[in-house]
Protein backbone atom coordinates (compact mmCIF):
# COMPACT_ATOMS: atom_id res chain seq x y z
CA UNK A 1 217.88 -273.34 -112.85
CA UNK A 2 218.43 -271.92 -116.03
CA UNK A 3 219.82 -268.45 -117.30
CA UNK A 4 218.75 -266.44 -119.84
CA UNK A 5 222.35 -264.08 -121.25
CA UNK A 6 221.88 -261.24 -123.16
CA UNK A 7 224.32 -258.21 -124.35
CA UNK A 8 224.26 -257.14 -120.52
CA UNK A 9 226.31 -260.07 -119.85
CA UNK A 10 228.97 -259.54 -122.42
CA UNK A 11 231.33 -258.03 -119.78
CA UNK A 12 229.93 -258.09 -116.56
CA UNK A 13 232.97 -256.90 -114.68
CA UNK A 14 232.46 -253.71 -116.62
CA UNK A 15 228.56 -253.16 -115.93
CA UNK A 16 229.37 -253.74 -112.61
CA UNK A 17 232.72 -251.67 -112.07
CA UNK A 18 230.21 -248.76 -114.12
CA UNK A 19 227.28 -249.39 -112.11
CA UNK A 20 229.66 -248.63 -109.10
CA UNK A 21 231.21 -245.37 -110.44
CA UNK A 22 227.92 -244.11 -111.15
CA UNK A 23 226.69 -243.93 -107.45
CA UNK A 24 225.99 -247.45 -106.05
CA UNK A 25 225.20 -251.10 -107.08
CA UNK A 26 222.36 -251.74 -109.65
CA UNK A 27 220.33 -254.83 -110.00
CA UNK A 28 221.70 -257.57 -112.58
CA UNK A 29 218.55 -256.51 -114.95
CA UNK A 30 219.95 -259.02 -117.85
CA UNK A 31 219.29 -262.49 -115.76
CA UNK A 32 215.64 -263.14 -116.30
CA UNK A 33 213.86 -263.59 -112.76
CA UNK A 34 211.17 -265.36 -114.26
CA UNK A 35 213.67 -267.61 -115.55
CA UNK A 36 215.44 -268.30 -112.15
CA UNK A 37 213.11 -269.62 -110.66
CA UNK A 38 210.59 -271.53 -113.55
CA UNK A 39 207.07 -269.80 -114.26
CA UNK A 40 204.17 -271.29 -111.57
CA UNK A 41 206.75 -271.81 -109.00
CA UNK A 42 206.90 -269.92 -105.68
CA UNK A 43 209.47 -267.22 -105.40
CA UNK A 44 212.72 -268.01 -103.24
CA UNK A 45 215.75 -266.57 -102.59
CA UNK A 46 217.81 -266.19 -105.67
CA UNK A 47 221.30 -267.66 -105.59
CA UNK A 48 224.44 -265.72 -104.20
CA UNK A 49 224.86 -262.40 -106.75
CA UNK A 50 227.81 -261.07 -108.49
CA UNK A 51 230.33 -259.93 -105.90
CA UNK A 52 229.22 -262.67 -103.09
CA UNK A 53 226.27 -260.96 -101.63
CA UNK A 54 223.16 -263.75 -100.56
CA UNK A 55 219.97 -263.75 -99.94
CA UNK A 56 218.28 -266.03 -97.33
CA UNK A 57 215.35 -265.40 -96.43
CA UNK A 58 212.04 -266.15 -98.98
CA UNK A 59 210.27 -263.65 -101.48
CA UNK A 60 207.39 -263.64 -101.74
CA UNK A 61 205.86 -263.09 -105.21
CA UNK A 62 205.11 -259.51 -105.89
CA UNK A 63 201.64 -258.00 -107.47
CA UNK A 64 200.75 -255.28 -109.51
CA UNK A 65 200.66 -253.04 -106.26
CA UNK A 66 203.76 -253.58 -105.14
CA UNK A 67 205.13 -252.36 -108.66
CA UNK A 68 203.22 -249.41 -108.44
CA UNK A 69 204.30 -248.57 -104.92
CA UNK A 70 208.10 -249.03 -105.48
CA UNK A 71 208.29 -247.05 -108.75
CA UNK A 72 206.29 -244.22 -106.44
CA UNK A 73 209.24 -244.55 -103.88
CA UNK A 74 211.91 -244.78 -106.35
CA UNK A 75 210.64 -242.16 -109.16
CA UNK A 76 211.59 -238.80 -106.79
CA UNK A 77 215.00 -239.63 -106.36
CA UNK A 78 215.13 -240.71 -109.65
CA UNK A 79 213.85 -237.30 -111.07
CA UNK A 80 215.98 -235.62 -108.33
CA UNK A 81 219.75 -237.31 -109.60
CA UNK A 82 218.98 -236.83 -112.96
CA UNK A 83 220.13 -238.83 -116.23
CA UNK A 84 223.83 -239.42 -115.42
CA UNK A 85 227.00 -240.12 -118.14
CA UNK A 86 229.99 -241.90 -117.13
CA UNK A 87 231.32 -245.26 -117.98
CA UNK A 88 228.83 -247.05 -118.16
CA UNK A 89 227.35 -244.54 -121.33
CA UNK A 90 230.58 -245.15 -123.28
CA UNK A 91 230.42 -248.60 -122.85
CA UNK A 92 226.43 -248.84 -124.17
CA UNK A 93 227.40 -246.50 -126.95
CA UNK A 94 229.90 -249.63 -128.35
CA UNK A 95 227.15 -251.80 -128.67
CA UNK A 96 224.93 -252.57 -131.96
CA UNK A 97 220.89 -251.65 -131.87
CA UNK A 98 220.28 -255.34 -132.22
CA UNK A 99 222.12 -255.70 -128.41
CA UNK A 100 220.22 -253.30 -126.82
CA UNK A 101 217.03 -253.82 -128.09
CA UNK A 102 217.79 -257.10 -126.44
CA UNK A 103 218.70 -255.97 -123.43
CA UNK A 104 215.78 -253.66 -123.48
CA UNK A 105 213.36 -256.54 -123.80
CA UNK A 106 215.06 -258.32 -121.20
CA UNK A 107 214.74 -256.04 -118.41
CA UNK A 108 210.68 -256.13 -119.14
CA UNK A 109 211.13 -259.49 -117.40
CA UNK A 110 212.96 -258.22 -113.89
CA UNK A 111 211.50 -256.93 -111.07
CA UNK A 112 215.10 -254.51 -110.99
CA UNK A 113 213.74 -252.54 -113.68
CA UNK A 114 210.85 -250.68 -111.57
CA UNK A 115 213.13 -251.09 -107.67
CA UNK A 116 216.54 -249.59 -109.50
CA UNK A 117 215.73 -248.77 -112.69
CA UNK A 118 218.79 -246.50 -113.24
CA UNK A 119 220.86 -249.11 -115.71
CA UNK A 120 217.58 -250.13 -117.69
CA UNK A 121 216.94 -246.24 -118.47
CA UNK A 122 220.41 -245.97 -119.44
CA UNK A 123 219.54 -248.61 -121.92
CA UNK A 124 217.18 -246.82 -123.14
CA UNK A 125 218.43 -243.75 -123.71
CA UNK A 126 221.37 -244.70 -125.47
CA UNK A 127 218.82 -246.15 -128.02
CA UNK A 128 216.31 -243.69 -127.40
CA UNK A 129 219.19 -241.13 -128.72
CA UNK A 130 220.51 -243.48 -131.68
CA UNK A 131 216.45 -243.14 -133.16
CA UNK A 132 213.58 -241.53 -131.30
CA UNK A 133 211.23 -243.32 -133.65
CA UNK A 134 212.08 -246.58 -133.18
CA UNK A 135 212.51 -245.90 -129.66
CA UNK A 136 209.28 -244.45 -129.19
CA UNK A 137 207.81 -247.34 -131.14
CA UNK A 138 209.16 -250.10 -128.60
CA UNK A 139 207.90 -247.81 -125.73
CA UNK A 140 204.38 -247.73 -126.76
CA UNK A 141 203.80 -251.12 -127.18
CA UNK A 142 205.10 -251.85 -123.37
CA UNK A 143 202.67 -252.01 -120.25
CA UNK A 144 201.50 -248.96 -118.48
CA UNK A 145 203.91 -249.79 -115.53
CA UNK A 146 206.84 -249.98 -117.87
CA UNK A 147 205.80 -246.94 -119.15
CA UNK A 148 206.02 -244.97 -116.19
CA UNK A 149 209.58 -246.32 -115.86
CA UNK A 150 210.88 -245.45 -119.13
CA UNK A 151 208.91 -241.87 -119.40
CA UNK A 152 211.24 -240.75 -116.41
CA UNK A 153 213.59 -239.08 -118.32
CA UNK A 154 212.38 -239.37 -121.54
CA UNK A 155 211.79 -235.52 -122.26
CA UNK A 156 215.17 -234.61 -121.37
CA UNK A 157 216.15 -236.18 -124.34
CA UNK A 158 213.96 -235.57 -127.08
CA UNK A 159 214.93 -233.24 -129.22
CA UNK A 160 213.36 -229.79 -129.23
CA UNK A 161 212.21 -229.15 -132.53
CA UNK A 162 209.99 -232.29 -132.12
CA UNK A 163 208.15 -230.63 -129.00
CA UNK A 164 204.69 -230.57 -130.49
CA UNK A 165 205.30 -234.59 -130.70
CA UNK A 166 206.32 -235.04 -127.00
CA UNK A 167 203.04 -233.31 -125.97
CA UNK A 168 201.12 -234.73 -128.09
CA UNK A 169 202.04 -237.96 -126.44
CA UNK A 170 202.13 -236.81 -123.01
CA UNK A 171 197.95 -235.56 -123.61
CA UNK A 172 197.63 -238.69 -124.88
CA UNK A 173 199.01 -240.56 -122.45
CA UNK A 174 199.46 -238.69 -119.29
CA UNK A 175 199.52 -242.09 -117.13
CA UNK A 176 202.86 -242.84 -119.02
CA UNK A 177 204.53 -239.59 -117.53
CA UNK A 178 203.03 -239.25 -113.45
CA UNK A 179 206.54 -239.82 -112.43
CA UNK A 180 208.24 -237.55 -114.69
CA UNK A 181 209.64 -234.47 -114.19
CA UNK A 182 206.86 -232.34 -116.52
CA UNK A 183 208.83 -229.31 -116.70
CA UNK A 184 211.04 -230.03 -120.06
CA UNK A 185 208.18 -231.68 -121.28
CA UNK A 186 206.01 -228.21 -121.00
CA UNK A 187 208.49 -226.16 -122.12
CA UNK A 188 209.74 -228.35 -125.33
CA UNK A 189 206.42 -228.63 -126.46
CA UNK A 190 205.74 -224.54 -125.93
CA UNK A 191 209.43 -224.23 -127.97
CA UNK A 192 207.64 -226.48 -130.74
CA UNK A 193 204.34 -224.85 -130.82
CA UNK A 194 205.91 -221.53 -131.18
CA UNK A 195 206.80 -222.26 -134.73
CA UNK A 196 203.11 -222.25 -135.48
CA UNK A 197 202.40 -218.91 -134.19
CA UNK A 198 201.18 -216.72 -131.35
CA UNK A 199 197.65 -217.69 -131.30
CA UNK A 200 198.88 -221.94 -131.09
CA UNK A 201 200.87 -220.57 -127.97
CA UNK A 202 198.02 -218.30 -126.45
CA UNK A 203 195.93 -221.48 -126.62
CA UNK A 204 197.97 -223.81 -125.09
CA UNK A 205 198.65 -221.60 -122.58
CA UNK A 206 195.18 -221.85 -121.70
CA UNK A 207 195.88 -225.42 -121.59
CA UNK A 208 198.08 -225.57 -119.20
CA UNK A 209 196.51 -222.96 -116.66
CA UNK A 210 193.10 -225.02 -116.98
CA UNK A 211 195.16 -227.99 -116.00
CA UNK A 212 197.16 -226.01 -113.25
CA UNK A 213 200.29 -226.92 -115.26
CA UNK A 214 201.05 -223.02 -116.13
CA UNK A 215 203.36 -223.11 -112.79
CA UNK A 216 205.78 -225.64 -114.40
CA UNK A 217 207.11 -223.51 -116.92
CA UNK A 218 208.55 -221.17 -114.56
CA UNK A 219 210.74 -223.56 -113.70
CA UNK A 220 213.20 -222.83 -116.38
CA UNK A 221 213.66 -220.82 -118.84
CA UNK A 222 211.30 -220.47 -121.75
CA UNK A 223 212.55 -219.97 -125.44
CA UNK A 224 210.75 -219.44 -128.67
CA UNK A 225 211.20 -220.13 -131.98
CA UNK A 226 213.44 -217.69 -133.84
CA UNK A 227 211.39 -214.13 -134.79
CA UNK A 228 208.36 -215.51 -133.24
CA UNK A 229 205.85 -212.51 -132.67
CA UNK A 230 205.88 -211.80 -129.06
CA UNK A 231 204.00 -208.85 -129.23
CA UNK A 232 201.16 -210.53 -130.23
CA UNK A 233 201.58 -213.26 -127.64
CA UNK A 234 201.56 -210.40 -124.90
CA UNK A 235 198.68 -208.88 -126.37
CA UNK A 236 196.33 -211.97 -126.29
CA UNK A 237 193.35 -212.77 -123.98
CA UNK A 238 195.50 -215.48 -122.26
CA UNK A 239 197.89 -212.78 -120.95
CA UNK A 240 196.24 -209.54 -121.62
CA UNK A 241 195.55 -208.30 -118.17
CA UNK A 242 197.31 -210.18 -116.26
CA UNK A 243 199.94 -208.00 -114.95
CA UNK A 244 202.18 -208.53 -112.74
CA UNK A 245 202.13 -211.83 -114.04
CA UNK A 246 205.05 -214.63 -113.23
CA UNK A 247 204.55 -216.11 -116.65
CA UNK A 248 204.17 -212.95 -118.56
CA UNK A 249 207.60 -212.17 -116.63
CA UNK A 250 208.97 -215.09 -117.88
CA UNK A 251 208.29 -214.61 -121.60
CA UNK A 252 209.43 -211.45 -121.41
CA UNK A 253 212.55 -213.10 -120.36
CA UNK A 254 212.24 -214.98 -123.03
CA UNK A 255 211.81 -212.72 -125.26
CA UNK A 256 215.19 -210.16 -123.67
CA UNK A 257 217.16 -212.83 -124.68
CA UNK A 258 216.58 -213.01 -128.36
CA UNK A 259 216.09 -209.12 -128.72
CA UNK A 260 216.63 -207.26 -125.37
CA UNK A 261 216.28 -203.80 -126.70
CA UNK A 262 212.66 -204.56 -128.17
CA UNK A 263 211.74 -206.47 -125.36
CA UNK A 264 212.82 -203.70 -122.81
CA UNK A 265 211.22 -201.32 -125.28
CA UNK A 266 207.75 -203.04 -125.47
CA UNK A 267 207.31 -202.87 -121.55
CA UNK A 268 208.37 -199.11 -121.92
CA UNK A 269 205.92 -198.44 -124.85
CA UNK A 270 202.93 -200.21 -123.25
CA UNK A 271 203.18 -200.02 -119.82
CA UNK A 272 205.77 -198.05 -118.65
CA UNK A 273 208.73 -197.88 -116.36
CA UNK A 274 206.41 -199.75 -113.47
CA UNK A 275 206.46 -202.44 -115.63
CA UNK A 276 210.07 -202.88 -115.71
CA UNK A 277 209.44 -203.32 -111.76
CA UNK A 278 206.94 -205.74 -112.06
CA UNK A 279 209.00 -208.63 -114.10
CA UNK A 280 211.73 -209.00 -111.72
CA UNK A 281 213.45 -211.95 -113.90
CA UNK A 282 214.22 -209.03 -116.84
CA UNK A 283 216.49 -206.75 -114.94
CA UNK A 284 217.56 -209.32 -113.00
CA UNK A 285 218.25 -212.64 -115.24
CA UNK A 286 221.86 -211.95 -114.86
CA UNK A 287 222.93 -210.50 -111.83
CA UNK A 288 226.90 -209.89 -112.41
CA UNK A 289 226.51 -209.70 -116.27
CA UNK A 290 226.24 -207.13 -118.77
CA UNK A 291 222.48 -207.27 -118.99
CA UNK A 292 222.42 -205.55 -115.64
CA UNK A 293 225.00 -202.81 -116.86
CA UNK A 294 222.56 -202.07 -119.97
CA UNK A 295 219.65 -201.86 -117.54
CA UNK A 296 221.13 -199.58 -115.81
CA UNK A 297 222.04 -197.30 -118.50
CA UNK A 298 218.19 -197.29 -119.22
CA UNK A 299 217.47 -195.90 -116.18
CA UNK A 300 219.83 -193.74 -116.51
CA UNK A 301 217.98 -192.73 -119.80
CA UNK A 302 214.69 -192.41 -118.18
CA UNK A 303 212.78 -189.05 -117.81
CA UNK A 304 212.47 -188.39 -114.00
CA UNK A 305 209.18 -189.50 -113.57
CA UNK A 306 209.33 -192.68 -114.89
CA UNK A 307 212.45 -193.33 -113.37
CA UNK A 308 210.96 -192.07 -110.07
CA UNK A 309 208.16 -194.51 -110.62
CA UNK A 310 210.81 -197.63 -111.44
CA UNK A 311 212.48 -196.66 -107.90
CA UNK A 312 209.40 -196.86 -105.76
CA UNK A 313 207.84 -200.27 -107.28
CA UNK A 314 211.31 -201.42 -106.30
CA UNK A 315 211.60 -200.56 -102.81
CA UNK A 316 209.44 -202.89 -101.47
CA UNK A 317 211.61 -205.56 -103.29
CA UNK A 318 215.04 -204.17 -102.56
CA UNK A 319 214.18 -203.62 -99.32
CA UNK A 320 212.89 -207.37 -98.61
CA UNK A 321 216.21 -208.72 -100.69
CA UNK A 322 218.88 -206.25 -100.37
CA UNK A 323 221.66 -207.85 -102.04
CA UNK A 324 219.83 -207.39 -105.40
CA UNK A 325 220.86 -203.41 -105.31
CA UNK A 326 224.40 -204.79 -105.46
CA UNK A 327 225.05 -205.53 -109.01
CA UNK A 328 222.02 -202.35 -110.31
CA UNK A 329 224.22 -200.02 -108.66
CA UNK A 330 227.77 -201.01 -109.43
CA UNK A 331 227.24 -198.74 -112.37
CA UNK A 332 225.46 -196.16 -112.18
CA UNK A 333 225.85 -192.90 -112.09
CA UNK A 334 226.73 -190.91 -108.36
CA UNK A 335 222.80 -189.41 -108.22
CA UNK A 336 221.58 -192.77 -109.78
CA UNK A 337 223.66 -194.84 -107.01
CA UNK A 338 222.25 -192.60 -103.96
CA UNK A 339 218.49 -192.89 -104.86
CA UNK A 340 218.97 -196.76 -105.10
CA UNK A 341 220.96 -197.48 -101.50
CA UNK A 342 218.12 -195.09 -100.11
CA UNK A 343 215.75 -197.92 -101.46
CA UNK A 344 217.36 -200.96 -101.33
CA UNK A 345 218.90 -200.14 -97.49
CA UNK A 346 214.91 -199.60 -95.86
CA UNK A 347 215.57 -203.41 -94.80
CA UNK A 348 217.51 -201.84 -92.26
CA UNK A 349 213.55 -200.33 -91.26
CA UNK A 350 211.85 -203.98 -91.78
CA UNK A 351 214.43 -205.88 -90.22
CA UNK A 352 216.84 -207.00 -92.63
CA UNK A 353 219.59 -204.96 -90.43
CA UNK A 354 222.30 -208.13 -91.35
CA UNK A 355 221.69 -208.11 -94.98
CA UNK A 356 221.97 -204.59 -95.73
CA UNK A 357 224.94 -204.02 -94.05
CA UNK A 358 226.65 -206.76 -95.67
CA UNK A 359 225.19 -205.33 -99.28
CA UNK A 360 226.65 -201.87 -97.58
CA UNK A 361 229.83 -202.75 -96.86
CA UNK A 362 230.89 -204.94 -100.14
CA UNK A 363 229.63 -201.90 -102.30
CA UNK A 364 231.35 -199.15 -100.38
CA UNK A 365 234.98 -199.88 -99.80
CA UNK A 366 235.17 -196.73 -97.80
CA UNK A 367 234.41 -197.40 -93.72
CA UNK A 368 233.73 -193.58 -93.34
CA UNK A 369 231.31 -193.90 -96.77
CA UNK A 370 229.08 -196.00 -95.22
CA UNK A 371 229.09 -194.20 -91.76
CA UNK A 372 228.06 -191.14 -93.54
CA UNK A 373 225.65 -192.84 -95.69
CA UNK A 374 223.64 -194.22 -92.74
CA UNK A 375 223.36 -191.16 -91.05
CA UNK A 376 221.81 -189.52 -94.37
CA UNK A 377 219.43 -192.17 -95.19
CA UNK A 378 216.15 -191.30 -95.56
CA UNK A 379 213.46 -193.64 -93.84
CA UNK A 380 210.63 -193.40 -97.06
CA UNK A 381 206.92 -194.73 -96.50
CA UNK A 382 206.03 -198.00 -97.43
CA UNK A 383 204.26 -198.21 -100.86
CA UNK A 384 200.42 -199.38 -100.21
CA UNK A 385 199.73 -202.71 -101.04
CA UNK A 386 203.36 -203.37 -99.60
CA UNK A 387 203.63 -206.71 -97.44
CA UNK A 388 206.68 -205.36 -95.36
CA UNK A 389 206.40 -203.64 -91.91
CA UNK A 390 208.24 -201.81 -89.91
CA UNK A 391 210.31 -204.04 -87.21
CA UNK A 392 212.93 -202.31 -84.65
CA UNK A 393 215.85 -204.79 -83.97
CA UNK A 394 215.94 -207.10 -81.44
CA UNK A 395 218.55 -206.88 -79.09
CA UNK A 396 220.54 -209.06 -80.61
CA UNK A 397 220.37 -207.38 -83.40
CA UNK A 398 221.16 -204.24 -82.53
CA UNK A 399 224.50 -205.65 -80.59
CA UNK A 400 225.77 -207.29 -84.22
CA UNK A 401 224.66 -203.69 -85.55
CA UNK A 402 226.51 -201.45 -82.95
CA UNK A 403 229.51 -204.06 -83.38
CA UNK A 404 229.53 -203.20 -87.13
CA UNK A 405 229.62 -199.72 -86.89
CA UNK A 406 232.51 -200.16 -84.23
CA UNK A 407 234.58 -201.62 -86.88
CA UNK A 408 233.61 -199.60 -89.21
CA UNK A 409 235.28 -196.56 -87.08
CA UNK A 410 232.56 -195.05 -85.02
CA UNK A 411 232.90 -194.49 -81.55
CA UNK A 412 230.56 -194.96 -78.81
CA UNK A 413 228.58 -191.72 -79.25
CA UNK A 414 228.02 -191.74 -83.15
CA UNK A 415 227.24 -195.28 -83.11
CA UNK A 416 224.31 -194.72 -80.77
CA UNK A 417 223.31 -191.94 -83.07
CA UNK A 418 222.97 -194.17 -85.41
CA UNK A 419 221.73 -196.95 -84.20
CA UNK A 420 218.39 -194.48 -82.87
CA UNK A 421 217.82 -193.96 -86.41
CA UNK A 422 217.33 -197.50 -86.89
CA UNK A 423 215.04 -198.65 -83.67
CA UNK A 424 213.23 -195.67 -82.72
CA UNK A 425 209.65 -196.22 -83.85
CA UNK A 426 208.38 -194.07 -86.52
């Protein structure tokens, strides 16, 4: 038997002691199976491996099928861990292009490269990274299966001024990227786009909710090239109307990061304070930081109507997900505070008794505070259209509640009190 050496075989104590650290033991893609065992001839096992482990017993030769069907099992928990750096990246990043284009058109030849293809994509994307063009060129003229393998991770990489290239290849070639993760694809190639204008963005927008791709984008965040015209985005036929929208939502987001104040403006302007209610990921895109602070200055700010309107859209959600009063109220004013615990603590109506009083008792640091505050609360009507209900406690339920309040300081009497106010029906 013969074997073919390549750069992967310059040090292969180090491959293999970085193949280790990175999470388990990878194929030896630079020996040549083909080679092994001599093209036309059955396949058998291969020779003890690196390390002493064997093979006895015979393998059979695999088809296209069985390609297919272990890139399918492999490419999920491929997506799932990710592109990883460790030693085995610093030790790629020493060698010349010449080596690992060699190595690159080695592994074409192993059946490692679709079972474990984690050290022939980190191959590749150290000279992906050293020249996308060249790169791209070698992956283009490989077979659809290789393809898949390589398109894995590919759009994590490319750089995001090139979007509009990256989907151009991807509608193209879609085959290429079924096991990739689509998401940084989408959203590089709306980044790219963006540079071109609202009305390129409107349309492929349409694009992707014809194609049922429009979901993917929500998966992180959006950005925009810098002073794109969101406004005009908003205002087109492929979001006009569609309100509340998740993907509106998130290009509002978007669009709060680069300029907050027009952004928050905008939704004032056109639609109101129930629109601030409506895109959940605005007020809300960082919980603890000072975008939440700002917001609630706003309301603060607001003429009692609207701000009237703002609490009510929000019941429903604050009363579903209490903790998210938390971090709204922390600075508001004492008026400002009251009206939002009387929303956000009606999950103690719908059966979110645990989570409120947790929310309850991290915001007020006073025992008696809270007792007081549950005995003023106000039970309000559920907006229409709502999806909550009204649920009295189980019995469990209203032991952990009772048990609460008894720490808190109330005796026997006052905590029944209570506790009426919660489980009596309405």
């Amino acid at each position: 038997m013969s074997h073919v050496h390549t750069p992967l075989m310059k040090n292969p104590a180090a491959i293999c002691l970085a193949c280790l650290l990175g999470g388990g033991v990878i194929g030896w893609a630079a020996v040549s199976w083909q080679a092994r065992r001599g093209v036309g001839e059955p396949a058998t096992a291969p020779g003890p491996r690196p390390g002493g482990l064997t093979s006895t017993a015979p393998l059979p030769p695999w088809g296209k099928q069985d390609f297919l069907k272990a890139l399918e099992r492999t490419a999920a928990a491929s997506r799932a861990s990710g592109p990883t750096t460790g030693p085995l990246d610093a030790l790629l990043a020493k060698w010349t292009d010449d080596e690992l284009r060699a190595a690159l058109d080695e592994t074409l030849h192993d059946p490692e490269t679709v079972l474990s293809p984690a050290l022939a994509l980190a191959v590749f994307r150290e000279y992906f990274r050293r020249d996308l063009d060249r790169a791209l060129a070698w992956f283009q003229d490989r077979t659809a299966l290789h393809q898949q393998v390589f398109a894995t991770h590919m759009a994590e990489d490319w750089p995001e001024e090139r979007g509009v290239e990256l989907l151009g290849l991807y509608q193209a070639n879609r085959s290429a990227f079924r096991n990739a993760d689509l998401e940084p694809l989408l959203q590089k190639g709306i980044f790219g786009i963006s540079s071109r204008g609202p009305a390129a963005v409107a349309a492929l927008i349409g694009t992707f909710r014809e194609e049922d791709l429009a979901q993917k984008l929500l998966e992180g965040p959006l950005r925009f090239a810098p002073g794109f015209d969101f406004p005009a985005l908003l205002g087109s036929s492929a979001l006009a109307g569609r309100q509340p929208d998740s993907l509106k939502a998130a290009i509002l987001t978007a669009w709060h990061a680069q300029v907050g104040e027009a952004a928050y403006q905008w939704m004032l302007d056109t639609q109101g304070a129930y629109a601030i209610a409506t895109m959940p990921q605005v007020p809300y895109s960082n919980m603890e930081g000072s975008s939440t602070f700002w917001l609630t200055g706003k309301l603060e700010s607001l003429p009692p109507a609207d701000l009237a309107a703002f609490l009510d859209a929000m019941t429903p959600e604050w009363a579903a997900s209490p903790y998210r009063i938390r971090a709204i109220s922390e600075n508001a004013s004492p008026t400002l505070r009251r009206e939002i615990f009387t929303r956000g603590l009606q999950g103690l109506y719908t059966g979110e008794a645990n989570d409120s009083l947790q929310v309850l008792e991290a915001a007020v640091s006073d025992p008696a505070g809270r007792l007081n505050l549950l005995e003023a609360l106000e039970r309000l009507p559920l907006p229409a259209g709502s999806t909550l209900e009204a649920r009295p406690l189980e019995q469990d339920e209203q032991e952990a509640f009772r048990n609460t309040l008894s720490t808190w300081g109330a005796d026997e009497t006052r905590a029944d009190a209570i506790l009426r106010r919660f489980t009596d029906a309405p």
